[in-house]
Protein backbone atom coordinates (compact mmCIF):
# COMPACT_ATOMS: atom_id res chain seq x y z
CA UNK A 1 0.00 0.00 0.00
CA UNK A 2 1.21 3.55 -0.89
CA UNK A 3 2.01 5.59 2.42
CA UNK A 4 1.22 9.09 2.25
CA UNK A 5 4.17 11.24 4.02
CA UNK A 6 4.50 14.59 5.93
CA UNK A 7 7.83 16.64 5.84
CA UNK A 8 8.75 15.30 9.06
CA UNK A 9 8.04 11.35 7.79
CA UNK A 10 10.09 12.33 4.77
CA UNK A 11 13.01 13.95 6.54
CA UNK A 12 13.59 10.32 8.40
CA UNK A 13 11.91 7.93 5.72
CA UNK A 14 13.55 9.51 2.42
CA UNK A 15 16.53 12.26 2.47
CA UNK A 16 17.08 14.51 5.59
CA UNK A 17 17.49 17.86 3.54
CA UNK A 18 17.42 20.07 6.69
CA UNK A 19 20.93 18.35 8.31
CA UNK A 20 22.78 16.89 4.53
CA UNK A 21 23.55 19.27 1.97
CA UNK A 22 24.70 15.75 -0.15
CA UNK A 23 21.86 14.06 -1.30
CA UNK A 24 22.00 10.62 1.53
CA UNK A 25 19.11 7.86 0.84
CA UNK A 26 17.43 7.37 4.71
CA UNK A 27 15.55 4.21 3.80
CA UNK A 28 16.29 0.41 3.22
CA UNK A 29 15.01 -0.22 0.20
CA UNK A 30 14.32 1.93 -3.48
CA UNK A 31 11.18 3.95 -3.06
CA UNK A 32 9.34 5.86 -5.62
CA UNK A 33 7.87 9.44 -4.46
CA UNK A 34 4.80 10.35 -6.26
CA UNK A 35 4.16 14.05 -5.86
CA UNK A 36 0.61 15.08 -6.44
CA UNK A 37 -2.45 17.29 -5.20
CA UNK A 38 -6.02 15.99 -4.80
CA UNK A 39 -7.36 18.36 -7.16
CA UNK A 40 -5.03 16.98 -10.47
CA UNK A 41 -6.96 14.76 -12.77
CA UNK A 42 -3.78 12.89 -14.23
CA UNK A 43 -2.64 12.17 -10.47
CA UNK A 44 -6.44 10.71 -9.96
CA UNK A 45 -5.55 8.32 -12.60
CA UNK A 46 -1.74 7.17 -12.14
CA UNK A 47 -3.25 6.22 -8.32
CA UNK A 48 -4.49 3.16 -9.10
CA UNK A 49 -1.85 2.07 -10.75
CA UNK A 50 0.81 3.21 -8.05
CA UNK A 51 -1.12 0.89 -5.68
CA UNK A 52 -0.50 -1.93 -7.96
CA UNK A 53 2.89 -1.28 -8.09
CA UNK A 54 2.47 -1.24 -4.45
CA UNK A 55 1.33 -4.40 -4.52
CA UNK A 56 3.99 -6.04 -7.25
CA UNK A 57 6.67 -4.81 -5.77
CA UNK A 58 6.05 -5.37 -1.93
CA UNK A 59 9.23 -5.77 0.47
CA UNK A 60 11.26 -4.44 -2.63
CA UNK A 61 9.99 -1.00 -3.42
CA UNK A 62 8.40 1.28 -1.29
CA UNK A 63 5.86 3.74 -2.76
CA UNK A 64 5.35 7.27 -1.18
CA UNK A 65 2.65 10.08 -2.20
CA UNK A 66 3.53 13.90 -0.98
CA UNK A 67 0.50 16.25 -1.29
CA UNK A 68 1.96 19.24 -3.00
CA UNK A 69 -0.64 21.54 -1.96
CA UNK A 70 -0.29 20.65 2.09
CA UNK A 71 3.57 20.03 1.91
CA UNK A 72 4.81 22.91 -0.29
CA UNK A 73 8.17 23.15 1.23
CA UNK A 74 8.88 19.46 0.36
CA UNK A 75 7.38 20.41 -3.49
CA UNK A 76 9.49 23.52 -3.30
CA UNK A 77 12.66 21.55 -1.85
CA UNK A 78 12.43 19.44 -5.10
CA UNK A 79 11.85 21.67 -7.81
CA UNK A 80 8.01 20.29 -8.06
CA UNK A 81 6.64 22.65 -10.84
CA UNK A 82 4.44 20.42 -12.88
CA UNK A 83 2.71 17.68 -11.47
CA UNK A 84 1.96 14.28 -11.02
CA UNK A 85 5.72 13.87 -10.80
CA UNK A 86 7.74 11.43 -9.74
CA UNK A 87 11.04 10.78 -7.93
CA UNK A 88 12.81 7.13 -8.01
CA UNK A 89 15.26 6.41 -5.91
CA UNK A 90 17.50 4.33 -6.00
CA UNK A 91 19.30 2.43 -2.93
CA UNK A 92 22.72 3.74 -3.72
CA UNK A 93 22.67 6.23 -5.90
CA UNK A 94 21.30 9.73 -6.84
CA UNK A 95 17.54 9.55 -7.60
CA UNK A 96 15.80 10.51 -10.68
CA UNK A 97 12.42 12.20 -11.23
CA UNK A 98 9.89 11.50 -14.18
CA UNK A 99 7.07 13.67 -14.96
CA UNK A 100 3.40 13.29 -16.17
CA UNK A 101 1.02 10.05 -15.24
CA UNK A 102 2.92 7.23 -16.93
CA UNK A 103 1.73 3.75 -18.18
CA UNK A 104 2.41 0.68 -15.59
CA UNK A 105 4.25 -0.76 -18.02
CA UNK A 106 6.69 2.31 -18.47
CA UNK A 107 6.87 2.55 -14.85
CA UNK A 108 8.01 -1.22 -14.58
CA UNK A 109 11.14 -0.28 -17.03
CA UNK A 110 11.94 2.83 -14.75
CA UNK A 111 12.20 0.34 -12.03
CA UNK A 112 13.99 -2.05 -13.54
CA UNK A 113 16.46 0.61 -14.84
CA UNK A 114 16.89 3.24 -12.51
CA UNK A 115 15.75 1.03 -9.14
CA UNK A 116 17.79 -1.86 -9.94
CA UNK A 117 14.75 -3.78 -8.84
CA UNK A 118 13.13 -6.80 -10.35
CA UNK A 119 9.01 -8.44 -10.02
């Protein structure tokens, strides 16, 4: 299931941007970060298929949702200016974001590729 995090959740789940200026991974496994706000029809649609994700990749990727509109520092913090958008992130190296509400199947390669992570 997708977890939906605060600033302070994301300062000790994700990457603590108040104390490193170096981008340093908190977690134990790849997550995915899917920025959105409850009134964006494209992020209405790509949360479905996040939670299947969810589900596929359970105990090897962790999905995460920030609400733009009541976290705008985190939004700000990561350059957020079009959204759904989201950041993978990888276990040991520096994360990349993707923008717009993309296909499951398009998603899968990103995870492959960029999380290192297999079904």
């Amino acid at each position: 299931m997708t977890e939906l995090l605060t600033k302070e959740t994301f300062l000790e789940k994700v990457f603590n941007f108040e104390k490193n200026k170096e981008w340093k991974f908190e977690g134990e496994i790849p997550c995915i970060i899917d920025f959105y706000a409850d009134w964006c029809g494209p992020c209405k649609s790509l949360a479905p298929v996040l939670e299947e994700l969810s589900d596929d990749y359970a105990g090897k990727v962790n999905i995460y949702k920030v609400d733009t509109e009541a976290e705008q520092e985190l939004a700000a913090a990561f350059g957020i200016r079009s959204i759904p958008s989201m950041l993978f992130v990888p276990k040991n190296s520096e994360p990349q974001m993707a923008q717009g509400a993309l296909p499951k199947h398009d998603l899968e390669k990103i995870i492959a590729d960029v999380l290192k992570v297999e079904k």
